[in-house]
C-alpha atoms as a PDB file:
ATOM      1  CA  UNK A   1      21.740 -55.229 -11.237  1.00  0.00           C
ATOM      2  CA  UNK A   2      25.320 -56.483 -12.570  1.00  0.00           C
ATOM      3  CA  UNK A   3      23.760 -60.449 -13.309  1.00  0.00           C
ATOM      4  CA  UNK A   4      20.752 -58.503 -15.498  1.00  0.00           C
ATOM      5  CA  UNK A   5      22.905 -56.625 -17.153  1.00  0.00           C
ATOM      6  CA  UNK A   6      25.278 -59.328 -18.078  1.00  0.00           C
ATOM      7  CA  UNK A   7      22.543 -61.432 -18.781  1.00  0.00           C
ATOM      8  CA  UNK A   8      20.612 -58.625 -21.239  1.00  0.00           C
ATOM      9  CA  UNK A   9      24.383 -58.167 -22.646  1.00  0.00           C
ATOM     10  CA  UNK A  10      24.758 -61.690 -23.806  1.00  0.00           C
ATOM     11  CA  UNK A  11      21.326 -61.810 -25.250  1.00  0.00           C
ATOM     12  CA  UNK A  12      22.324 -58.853 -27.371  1.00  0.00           C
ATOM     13  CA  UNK A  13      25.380 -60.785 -28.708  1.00  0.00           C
ATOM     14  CA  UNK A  14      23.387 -63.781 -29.262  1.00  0.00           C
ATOM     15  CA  UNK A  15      21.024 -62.216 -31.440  1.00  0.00           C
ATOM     16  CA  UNK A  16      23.690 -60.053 -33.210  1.00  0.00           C
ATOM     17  CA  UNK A  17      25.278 -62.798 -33.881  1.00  0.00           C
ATOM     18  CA  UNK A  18      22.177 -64.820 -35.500  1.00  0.00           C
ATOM     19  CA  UNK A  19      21.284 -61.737 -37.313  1.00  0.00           C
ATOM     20  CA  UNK A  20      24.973 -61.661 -38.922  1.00  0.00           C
ATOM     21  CA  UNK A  21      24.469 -64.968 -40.123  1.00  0.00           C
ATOM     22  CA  UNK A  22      20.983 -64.564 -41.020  1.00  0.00           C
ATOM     23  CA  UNK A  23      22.042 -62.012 -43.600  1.00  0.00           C
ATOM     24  CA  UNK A  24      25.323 -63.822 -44.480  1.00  0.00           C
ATOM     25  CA  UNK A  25      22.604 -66.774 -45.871  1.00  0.00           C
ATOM     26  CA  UNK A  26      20.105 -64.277 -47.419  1.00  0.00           C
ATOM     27  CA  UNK A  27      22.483 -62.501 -49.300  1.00  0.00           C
ATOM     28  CA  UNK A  28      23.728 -65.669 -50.297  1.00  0.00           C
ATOM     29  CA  UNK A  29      20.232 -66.931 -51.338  1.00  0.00           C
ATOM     30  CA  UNK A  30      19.229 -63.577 -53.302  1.00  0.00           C
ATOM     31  CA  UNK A  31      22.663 -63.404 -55.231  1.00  0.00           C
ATOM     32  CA  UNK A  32      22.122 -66.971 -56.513  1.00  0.00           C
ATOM     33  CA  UNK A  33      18.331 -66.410 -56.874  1.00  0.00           C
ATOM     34  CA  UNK A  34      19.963 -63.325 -59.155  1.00  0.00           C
ATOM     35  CA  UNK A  35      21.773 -65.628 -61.389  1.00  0.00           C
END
């Protein structure tokens, strides 16, 4: 129980942490596309 939860736990941070940067670059994109 403790390993899946770990496990689920890092997956969760993993894809927080590609969705941060996902938006960091498509705000980026649209503000130039903007110009």
């Amino acid at each position: 129980m403790l390993e899946r939860g770990i496990t689920e736990d890092i997956i969760l941070i993993k894809s927080l942490k590609a969705d941060t940067k996902g938006n960091l670059i498509y705000d980026h994109t649209e503000q130039t596309s903007m110009r």
